[in-house]
N, C-alpha and C. Protein backbone atom coordinates (compact mmCIF):
# COMPACT_ATOMS: atom_id res chain seq x y z
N UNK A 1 -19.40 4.18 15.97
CA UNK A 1 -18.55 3.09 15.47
C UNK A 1 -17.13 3.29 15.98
N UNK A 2 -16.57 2.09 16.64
CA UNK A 2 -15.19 2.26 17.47
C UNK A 2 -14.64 1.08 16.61
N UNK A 3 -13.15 1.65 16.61
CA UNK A 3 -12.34 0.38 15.87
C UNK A 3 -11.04 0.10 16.52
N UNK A 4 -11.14 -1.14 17.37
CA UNK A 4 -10.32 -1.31 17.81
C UNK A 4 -9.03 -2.17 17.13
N UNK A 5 -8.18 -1.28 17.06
CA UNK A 5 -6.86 -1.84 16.40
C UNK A 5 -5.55 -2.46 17.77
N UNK A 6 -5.08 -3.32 16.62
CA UNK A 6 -4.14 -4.50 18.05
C UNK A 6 -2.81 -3.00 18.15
N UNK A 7 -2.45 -3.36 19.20
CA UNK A 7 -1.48 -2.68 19.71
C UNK A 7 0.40 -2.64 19.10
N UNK A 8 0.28 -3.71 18.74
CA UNK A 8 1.49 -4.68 18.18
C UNK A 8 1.50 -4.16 16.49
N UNK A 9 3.28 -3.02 16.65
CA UNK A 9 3.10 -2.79 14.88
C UNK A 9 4.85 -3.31 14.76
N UNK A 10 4.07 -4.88 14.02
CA UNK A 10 5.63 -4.97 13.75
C UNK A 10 5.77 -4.52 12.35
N UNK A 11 7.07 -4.58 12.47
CA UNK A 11 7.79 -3.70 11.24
C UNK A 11 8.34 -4.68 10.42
N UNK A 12 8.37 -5.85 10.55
CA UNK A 12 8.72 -7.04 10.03
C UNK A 12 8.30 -6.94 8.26
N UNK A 13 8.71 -7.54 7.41
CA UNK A 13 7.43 -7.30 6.26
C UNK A 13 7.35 -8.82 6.17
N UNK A 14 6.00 -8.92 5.89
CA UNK A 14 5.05 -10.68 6.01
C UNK A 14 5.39 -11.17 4.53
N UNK A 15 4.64 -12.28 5.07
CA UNK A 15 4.18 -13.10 3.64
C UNK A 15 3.29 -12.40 2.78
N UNK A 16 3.13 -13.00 1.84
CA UNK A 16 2.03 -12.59 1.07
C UNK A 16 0.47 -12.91 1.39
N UNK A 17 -0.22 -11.86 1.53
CA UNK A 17 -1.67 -11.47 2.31
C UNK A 17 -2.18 -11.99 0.74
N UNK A 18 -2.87 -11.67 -0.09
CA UNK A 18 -3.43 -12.01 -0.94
C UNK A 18 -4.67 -10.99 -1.14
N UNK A 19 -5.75 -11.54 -1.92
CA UNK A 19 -7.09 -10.77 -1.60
C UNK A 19 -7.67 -11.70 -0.40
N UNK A 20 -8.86 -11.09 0.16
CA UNK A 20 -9.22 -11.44 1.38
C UNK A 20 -10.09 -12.89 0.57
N UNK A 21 -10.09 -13.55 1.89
CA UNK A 21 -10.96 -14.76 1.67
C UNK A 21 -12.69 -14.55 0.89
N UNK A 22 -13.21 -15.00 0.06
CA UNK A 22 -14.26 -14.71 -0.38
C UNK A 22 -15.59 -15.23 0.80
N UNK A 23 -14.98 -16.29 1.76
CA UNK A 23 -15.87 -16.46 3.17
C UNK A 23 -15.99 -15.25 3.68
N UNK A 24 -14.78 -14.50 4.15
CA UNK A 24 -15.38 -13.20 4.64
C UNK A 24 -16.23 -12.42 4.19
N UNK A 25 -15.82 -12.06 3.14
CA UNK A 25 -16.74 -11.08 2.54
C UNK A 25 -18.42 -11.58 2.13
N UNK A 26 -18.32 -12.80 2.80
CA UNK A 26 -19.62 -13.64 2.37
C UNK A 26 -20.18 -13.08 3.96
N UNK A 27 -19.35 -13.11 4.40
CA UNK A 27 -19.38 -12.94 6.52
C UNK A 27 -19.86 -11.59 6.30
N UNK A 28 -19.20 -10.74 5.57
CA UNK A 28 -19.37 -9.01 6.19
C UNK A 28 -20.80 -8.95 5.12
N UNK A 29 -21.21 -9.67 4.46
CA UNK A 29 -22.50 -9.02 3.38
C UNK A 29 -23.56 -9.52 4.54
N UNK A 30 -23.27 -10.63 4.99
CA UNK A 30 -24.30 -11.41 5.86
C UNK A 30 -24.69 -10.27 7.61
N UNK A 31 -23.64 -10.10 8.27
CA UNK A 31 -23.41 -9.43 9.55
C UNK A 31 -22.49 -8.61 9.57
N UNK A 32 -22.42 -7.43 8.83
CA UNK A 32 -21.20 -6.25 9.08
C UNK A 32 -20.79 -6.02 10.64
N UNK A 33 -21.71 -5.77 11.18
CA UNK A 33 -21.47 -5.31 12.89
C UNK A 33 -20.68 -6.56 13.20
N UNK A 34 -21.30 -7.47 13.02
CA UNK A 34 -20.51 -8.91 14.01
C UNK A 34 -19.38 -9.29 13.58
N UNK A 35 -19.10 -9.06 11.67
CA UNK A 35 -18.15 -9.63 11.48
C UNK A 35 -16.85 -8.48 11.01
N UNK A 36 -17.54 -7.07 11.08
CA UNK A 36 -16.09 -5.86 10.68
C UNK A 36 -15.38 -6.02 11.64
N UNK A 37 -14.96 -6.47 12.77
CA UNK A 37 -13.74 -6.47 13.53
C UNK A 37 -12.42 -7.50 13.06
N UNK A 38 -13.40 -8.80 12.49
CA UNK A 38 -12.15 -9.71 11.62
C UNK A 38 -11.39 -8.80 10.28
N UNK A 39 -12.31 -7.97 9.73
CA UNK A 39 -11.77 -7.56 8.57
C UNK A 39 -10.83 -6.66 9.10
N UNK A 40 -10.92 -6.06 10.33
CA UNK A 40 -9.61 -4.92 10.63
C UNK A 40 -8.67 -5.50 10.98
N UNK A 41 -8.73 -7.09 11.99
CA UNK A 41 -7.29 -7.74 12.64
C UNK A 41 -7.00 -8.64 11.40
N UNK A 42 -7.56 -8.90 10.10
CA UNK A 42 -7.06 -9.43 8.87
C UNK A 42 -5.89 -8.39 8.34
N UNK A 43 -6.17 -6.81 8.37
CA UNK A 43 -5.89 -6.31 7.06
C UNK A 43 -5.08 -5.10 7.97
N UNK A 44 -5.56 -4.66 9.32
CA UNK A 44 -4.69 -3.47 10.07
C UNK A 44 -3.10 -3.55 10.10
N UNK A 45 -2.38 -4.54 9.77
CA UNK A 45 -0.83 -4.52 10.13
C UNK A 45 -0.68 -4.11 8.71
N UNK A 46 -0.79 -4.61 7.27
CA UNK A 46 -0.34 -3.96 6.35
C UNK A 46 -0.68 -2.27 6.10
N UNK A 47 -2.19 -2.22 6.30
CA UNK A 47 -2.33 -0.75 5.87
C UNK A 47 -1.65 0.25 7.16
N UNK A 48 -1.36 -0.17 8.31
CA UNK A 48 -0.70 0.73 9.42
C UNK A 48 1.11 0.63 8.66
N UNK A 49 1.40 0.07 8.31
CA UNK A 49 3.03 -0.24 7.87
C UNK A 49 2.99 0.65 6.78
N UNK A 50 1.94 0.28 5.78
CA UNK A 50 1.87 1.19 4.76
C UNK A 50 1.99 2.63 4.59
N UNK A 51 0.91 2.82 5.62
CA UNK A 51 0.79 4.39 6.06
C UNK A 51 1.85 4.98 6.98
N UNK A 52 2.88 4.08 7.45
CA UNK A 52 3.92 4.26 8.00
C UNK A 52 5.06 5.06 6.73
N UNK A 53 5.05 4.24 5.66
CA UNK A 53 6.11 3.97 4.88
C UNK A 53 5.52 5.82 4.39
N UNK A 54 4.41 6.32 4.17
CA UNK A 54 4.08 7.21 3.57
C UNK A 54 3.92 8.88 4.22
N UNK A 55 4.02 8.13 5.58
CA UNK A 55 4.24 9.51 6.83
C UNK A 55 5.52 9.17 7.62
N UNK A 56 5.66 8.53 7.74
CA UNK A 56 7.02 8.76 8.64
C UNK A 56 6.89 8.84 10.01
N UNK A 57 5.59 8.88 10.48
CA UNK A 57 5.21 9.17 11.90
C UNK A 57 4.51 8.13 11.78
N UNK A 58 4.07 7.14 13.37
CA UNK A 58 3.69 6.26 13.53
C UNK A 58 2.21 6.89 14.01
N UNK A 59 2.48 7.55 14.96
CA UNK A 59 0.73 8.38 15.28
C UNK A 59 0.26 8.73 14.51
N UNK A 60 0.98 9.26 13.22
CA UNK A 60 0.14 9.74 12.22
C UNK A 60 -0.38 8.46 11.20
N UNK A 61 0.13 7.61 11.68
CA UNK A 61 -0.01 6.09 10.58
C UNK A 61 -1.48 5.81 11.58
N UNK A 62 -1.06 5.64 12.46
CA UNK A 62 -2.01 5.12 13.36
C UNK A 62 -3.08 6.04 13.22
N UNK A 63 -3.60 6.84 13.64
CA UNK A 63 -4.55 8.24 13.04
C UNK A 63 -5.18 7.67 11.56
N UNK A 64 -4.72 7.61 10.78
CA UNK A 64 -4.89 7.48 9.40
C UNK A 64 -5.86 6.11 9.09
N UNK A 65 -5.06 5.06 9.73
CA UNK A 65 -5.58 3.94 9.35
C UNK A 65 -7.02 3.55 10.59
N UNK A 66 -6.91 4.44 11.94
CA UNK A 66 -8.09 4.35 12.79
C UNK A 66 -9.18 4.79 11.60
N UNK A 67 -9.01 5.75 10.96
CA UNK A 67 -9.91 6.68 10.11
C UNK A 67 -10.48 6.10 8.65
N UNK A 68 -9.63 5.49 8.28
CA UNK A 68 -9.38 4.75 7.10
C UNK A 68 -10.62 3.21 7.29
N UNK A 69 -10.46 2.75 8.50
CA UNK A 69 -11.19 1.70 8.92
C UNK A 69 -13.27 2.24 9.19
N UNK A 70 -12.70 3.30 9.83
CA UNK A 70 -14.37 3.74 10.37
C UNK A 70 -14.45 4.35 8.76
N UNK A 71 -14.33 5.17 8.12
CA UNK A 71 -14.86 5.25 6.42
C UNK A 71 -15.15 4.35 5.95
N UNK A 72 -14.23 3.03 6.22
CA UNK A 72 -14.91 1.56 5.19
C UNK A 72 -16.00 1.09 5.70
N UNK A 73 -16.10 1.16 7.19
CA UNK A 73 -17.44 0.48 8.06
C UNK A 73 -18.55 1.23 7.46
N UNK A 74 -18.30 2.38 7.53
CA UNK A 74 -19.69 3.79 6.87
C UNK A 74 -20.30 3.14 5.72
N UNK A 75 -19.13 2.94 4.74
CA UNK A 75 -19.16 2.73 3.20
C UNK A 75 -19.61 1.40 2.68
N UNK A 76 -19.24 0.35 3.57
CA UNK A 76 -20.28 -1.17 3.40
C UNK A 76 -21.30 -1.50 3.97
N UNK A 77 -21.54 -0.54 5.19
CA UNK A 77 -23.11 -0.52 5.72
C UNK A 77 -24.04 0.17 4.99
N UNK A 78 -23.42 1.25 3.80
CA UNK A 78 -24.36 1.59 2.69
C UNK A 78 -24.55 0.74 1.79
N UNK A 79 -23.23 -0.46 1.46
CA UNK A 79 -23.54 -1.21 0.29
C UNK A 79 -24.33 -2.31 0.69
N UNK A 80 -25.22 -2.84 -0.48
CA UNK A 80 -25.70 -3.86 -1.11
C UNK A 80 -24.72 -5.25 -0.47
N UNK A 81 -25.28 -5.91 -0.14
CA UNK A 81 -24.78 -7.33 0.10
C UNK A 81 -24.00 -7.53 -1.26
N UNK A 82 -24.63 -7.61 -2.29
CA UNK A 82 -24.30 -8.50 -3.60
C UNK A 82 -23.18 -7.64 -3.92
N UNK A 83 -22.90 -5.92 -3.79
CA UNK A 83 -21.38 -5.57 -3.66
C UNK A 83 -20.41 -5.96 -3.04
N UNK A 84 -20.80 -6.04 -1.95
CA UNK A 84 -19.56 -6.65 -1.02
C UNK A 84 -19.12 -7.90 -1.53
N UNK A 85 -19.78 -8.77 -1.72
CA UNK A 85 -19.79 -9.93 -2.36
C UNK A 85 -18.33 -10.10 -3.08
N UNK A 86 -18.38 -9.00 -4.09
CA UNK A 86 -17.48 -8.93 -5.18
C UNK A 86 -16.09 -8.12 -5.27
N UNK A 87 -15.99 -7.88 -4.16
CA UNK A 87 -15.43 -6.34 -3.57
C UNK A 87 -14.09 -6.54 -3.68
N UNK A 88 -13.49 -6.43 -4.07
CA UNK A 88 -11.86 -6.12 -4.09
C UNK A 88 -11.08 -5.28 -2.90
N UNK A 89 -11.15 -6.29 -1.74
CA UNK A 89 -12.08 -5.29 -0.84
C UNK A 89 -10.49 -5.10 -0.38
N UNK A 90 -9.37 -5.59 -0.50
CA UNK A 90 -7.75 -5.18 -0.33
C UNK A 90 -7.15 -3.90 -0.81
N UNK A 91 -7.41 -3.82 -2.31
CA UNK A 91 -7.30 -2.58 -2.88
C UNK A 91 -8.08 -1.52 -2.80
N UNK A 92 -9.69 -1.66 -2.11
CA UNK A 92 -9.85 -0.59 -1.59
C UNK A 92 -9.70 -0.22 -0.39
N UNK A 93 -9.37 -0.80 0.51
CA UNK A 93 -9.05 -0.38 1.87
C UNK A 93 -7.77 0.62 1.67
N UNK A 94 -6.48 -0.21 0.91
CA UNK A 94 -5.68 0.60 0.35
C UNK A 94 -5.67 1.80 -0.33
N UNK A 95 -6.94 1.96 -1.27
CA UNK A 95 -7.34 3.63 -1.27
C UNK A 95 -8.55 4.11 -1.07
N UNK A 96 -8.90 4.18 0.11
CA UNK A 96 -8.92 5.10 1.55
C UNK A 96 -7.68 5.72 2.00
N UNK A 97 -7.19 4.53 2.60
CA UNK A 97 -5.71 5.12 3.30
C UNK A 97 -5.15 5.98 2.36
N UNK A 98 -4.94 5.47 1.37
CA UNK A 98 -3.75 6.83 0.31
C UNK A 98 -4.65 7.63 0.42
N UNK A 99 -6.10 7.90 0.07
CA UNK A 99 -6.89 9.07 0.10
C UNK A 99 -6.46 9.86 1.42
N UNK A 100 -6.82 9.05 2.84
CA UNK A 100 -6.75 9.85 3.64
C UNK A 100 -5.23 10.27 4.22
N UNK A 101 -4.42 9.84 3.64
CA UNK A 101 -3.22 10.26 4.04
C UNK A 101 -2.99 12.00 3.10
N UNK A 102 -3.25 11.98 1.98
CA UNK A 102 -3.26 12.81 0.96
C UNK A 102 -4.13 14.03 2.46
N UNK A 103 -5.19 13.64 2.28
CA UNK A 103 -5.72 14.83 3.03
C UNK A 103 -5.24 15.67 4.64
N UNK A 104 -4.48 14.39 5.11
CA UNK A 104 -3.92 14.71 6.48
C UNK A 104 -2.09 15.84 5.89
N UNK A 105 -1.83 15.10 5.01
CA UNK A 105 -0.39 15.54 4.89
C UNK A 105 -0.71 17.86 5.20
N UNK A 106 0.64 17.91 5.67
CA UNK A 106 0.48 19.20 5.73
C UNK A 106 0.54 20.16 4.93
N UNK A 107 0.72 19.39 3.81
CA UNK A 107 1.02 20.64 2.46
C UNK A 107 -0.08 20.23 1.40
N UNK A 108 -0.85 19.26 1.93
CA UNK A 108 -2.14 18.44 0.77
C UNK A 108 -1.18 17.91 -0.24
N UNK A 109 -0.28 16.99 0.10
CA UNK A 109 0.46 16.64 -0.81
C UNK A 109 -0.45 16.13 -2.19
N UNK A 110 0.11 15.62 -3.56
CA UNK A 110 -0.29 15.21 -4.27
C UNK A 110 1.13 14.47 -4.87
N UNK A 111 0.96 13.83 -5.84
CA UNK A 111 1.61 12.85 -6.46
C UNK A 111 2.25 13.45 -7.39
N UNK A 112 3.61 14.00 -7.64
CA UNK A 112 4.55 14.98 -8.20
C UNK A 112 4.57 13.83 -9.55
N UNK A 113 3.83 14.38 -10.67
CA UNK A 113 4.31 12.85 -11.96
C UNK A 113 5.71 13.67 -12.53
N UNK A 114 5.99 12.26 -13.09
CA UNK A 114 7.33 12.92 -14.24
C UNK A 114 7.18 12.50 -15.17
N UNK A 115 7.80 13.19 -16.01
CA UNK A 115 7.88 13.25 -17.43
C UNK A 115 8.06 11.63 -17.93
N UNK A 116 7.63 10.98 -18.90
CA UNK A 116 7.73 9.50 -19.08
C UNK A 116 7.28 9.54 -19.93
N UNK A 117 7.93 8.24 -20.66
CA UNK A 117 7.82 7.37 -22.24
C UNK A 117 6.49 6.16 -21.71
N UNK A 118 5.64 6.92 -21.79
CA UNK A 118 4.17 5.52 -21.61
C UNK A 118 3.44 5.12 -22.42
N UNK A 119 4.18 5.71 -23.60
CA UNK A 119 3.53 4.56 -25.19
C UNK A 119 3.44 3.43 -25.19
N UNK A 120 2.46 3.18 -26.12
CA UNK A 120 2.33 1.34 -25.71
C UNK A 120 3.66 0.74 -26.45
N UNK A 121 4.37 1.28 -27.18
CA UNK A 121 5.58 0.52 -27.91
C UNK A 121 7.17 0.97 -26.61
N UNK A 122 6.69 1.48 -25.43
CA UNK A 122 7.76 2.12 -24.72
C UNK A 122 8.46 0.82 -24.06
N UNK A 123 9.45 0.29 -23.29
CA UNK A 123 9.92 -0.83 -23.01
C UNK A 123 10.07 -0.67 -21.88
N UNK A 124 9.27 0.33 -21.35
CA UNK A 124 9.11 0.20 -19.90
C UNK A 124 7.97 -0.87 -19.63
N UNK A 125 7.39 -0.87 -20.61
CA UNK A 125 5.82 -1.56 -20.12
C UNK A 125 6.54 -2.92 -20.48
N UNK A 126 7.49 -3.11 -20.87
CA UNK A 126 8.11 -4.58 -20.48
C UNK A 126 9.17 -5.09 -19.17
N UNK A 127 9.19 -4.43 -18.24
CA UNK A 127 9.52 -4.55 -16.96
C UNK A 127 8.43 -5.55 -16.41
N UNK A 128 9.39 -6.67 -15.58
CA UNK A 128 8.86 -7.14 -15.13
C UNK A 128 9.25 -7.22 -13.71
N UNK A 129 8.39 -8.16 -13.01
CA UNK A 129 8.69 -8.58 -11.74
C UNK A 129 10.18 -9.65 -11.40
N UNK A 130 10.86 -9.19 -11.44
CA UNK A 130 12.35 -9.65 -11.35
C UNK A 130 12.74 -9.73 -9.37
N UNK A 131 12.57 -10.97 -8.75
CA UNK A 131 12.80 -11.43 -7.62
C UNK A 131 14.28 -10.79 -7.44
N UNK A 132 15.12 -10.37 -8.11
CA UNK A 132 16.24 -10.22 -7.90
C UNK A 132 16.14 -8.25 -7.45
N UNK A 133 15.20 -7.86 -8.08
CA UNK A 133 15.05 -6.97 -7.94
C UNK A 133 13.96 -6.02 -6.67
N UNK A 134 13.02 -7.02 -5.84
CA UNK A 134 12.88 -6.59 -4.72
C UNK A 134 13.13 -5.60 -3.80
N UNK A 135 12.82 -4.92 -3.18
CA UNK A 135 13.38 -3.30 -2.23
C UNK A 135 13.68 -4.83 -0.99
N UNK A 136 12.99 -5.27 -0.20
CA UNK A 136 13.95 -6.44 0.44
C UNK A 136 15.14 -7.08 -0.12
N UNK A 137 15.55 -7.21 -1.16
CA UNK A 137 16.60 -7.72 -1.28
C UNK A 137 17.46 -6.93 -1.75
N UNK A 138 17.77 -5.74 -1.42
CA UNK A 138 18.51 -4.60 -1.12
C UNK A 138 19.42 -4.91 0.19
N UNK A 139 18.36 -5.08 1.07
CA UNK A 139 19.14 -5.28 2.45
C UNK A 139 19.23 -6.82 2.76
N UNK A 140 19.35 -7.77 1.77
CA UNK A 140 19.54 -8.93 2.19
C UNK A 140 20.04 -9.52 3.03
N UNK A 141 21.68 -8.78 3.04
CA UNK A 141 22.40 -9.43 3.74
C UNK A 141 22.54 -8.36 5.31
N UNK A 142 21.41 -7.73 5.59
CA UNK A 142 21.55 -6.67 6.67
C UNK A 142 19.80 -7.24 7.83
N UNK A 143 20.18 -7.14 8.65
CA UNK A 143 19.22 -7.95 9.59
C UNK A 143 18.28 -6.67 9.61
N UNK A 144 18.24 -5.36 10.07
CA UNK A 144 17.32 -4.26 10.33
C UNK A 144 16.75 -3.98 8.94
N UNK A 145 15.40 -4.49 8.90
CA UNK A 145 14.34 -3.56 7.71
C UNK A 145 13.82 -2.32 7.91
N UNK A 146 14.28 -1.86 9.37
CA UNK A 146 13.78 -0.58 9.80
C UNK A 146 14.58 0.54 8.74
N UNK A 147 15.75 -0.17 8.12
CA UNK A 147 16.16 0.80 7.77
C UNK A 147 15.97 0.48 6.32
N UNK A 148 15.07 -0.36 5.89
CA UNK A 148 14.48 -0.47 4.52
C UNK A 148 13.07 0.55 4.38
N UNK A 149 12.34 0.46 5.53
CA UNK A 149 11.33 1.22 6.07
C UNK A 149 12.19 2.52 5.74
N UNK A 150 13.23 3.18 6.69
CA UNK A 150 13.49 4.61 6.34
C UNK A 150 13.75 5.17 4.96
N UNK A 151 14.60 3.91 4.44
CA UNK A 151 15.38 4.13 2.97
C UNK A 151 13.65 4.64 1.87
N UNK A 152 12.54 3.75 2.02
CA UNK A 152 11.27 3.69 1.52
C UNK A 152 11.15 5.00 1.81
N UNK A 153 10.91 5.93 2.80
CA UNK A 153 9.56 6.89 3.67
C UNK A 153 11.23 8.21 2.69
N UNK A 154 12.47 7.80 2.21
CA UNK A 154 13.07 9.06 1.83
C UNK A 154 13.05 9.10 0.28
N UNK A 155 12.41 8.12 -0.24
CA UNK A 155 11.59 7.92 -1.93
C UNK A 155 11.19 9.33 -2.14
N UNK A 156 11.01 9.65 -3.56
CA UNK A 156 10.33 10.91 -4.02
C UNK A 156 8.88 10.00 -3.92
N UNK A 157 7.96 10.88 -4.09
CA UNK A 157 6.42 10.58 -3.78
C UNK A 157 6.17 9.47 -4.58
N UNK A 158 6.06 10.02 -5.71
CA UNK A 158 5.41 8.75 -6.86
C UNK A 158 6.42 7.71 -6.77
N UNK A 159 7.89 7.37 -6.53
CA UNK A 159 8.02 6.22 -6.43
C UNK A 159 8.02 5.78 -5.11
N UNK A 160 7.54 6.32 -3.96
CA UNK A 160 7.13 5.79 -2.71
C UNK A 160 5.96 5.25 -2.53
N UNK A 161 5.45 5.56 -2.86
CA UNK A 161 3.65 5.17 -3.52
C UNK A 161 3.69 3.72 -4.50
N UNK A 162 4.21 3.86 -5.33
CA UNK A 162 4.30 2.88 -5.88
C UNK A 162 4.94 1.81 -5.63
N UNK A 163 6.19 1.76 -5.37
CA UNK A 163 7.48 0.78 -4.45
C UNK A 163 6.00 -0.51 -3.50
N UNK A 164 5.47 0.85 -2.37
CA UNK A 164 4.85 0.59 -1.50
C UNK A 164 4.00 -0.28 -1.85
N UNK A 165 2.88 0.24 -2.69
CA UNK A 165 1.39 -0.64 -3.02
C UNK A 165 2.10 -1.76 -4.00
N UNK A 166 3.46 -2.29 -5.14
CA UNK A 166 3.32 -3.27 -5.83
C UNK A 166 4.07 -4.28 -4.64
N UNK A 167 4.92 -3.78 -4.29
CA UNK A 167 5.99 -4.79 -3.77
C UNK A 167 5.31 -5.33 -2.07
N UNK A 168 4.58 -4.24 -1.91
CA UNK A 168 4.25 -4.43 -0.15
C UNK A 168 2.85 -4.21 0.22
N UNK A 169 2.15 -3.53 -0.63
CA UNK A 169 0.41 -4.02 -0.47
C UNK A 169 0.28 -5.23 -1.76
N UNK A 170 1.28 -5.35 -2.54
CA UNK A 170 0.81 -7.12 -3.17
C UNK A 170 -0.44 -5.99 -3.90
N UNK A 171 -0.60 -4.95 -4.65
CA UNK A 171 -1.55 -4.72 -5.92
C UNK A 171 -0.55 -5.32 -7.06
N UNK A 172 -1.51 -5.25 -7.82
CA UNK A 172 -1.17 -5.30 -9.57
C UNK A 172 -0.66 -3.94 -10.25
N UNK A 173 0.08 -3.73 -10.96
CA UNK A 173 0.09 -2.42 -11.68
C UNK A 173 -1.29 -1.94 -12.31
N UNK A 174 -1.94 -3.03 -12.50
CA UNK A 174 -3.41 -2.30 -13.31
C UNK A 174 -4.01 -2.06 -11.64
N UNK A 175 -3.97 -2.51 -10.78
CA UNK A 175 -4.49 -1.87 -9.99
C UNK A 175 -4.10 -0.63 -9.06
N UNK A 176 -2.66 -0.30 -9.56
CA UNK A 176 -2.07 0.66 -9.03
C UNK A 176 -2.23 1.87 -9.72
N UNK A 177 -2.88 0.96 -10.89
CA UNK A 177 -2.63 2.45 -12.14
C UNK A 177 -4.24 2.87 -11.77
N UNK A 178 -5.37 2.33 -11.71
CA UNK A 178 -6.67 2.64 -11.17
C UNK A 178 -6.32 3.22 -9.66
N UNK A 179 -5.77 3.38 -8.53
CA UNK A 179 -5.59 3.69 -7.49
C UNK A 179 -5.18 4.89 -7.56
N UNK A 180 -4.46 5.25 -8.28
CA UNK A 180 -3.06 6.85 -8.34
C UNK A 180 -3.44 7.79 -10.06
N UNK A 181 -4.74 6.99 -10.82
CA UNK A 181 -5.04 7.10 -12.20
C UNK A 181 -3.87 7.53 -12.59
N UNK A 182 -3.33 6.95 -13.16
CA UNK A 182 -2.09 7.01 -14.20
C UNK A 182 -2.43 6.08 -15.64
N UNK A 183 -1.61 6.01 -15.73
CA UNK A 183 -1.35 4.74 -16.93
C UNK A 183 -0.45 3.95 -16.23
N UNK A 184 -0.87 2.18 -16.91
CA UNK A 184 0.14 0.98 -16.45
C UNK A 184 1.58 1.42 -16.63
N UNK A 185 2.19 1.87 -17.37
CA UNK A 185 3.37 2.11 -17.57
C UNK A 185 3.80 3.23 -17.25
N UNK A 186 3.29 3.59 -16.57
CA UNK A 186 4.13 5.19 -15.42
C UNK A 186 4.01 3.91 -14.29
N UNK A 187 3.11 3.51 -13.55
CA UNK A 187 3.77 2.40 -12.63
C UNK A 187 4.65 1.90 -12.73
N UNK A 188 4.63 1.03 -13.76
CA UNK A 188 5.87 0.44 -14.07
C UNK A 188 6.98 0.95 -13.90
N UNK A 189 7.17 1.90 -14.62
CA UNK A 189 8.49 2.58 -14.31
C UNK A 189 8.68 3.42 -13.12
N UNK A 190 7.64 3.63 -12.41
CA UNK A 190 7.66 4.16 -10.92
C UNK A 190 8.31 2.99 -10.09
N UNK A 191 8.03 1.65 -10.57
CA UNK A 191 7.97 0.30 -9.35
C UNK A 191 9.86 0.61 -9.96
N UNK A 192 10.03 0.18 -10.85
CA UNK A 192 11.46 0.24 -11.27
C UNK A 192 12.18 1.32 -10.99
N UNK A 193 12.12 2.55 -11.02
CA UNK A 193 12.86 3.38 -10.81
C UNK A 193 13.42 3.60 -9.26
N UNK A 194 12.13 3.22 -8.72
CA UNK A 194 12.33 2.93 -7.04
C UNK A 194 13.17 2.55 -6.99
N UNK A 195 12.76 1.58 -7.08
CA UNK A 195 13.98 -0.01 -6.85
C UNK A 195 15.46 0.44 -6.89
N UNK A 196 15.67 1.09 -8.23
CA UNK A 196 16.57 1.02 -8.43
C UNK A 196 17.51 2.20 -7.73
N UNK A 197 16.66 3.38 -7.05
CA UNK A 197 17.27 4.44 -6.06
C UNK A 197 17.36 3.43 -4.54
N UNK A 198 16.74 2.56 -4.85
CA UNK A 198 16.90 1.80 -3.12
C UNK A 198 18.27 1.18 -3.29
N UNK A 199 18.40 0.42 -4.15
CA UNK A 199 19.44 0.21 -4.46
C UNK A 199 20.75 1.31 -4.40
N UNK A 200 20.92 1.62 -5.18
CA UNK A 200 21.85 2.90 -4.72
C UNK A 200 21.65 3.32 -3.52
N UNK A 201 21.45 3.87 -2.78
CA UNK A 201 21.40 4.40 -1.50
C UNK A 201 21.55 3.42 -0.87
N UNK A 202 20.78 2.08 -1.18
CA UNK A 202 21.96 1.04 -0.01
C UNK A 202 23.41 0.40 -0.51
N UNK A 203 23.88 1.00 -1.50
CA UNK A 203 24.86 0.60 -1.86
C UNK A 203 25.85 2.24 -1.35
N UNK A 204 25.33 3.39 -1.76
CA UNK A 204 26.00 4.77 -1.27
C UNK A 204 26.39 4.89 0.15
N UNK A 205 25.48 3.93 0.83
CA UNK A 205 24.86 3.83 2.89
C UNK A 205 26.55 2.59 3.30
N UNK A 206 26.36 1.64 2.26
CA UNK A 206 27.33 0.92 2.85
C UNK A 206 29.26 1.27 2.81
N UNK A 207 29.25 2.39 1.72
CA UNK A 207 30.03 2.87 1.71
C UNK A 207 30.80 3.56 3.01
């Protein structure tokens, strides 16, 4: 199994991808061989950016997500049609990659947690999605995201991870919190706390 990925990694950050079309996945239950090459030129620019944001090296992004792709081909040629069917098949592509990045890193990184208020009465779990609050709109008024990309890849772990998969793989916190097993509200306050060091540092940077 060869996976050919496009050559072209822009660094741009897109629109919103969504979950994949439920035609496809109607496509990959029906003909995996014929139709897994759409699912990689659908979904290869976010998880290569992603895995960018999380290594810092582009070969090593690239490496990761070649690898990341041939595991999923393995893993739906074992499944059942009627799985695929149903497959949430965005958020798991997304962990693979965090899996296999975890295993490539050179120290076997893991996800450093911190100490946190994640009671259900805590008021973190009332954070919301605040447009004003975006890691893009940090650098609003600055044309290079490359250096939103760097500001991201110098995050402590858990809020690089997180920043990454709510704001830029488009998961849910319940699906971030199933991805990294936490609780919803350590996300939460992972997505926020980010934010709010991006902030600073592009406010410390413009100084």
């Amino acid at each position: 199994m060869s996976v050919q990925l496009n050559e072209k990694k822009d660094m741009e950050i897109g629109g919103p991808m969504g979950e994949l079309q439920s035609d496809l996945l109607e496509l990959l239950a029906a003909d995996l061989n014929r139709y897994f090459q759409r699912l990689v030129l659908s979904t290869q620019q976010r998880l290569y950016v992603f895995a960018l944001r999380q290594t810092g090296s582009p070969q090593d992004a690239e490496d990761i997500v070649q690898e990341a792709f041939i595991r999923a081909y393995h893993a739906l040629a074992d499944y059942p049609p009627e799985r695929i069917r149903i497959m949430k098949i965005q958020a798991w592509l997304y962990k693979i990659t965090l899996h296999i990045f975890y295993r490539h890193s050179s120290n076997d990184a893991r996800l450093r947690y911190t100490s946190l208020d994640v009671s259900e009465e805590s008021e973190l779990l009332e954070i919301e999605d605040d447009g004003h609050e975006r890691p893009e709109k940090v650098l609003e008024k600055r044309e290079d995201m490359r250096e939103l990309e760097a500001m991201i890849a110098r995050l402590p772990e858990q809020y690089r991870v997180a920043v990454s998969c709510y704001y830029f793989a488009e998961l849910s916190y319940r699906e971030i919190a199933e991805l990294l097993h936490q609780p919803v509200g350590t996300v939460k306050s992972n997505v926020y706390r980010g934010t709010q060091l991006l902030r600073k540092t592009a406010g410390n940077s413009a100084i």
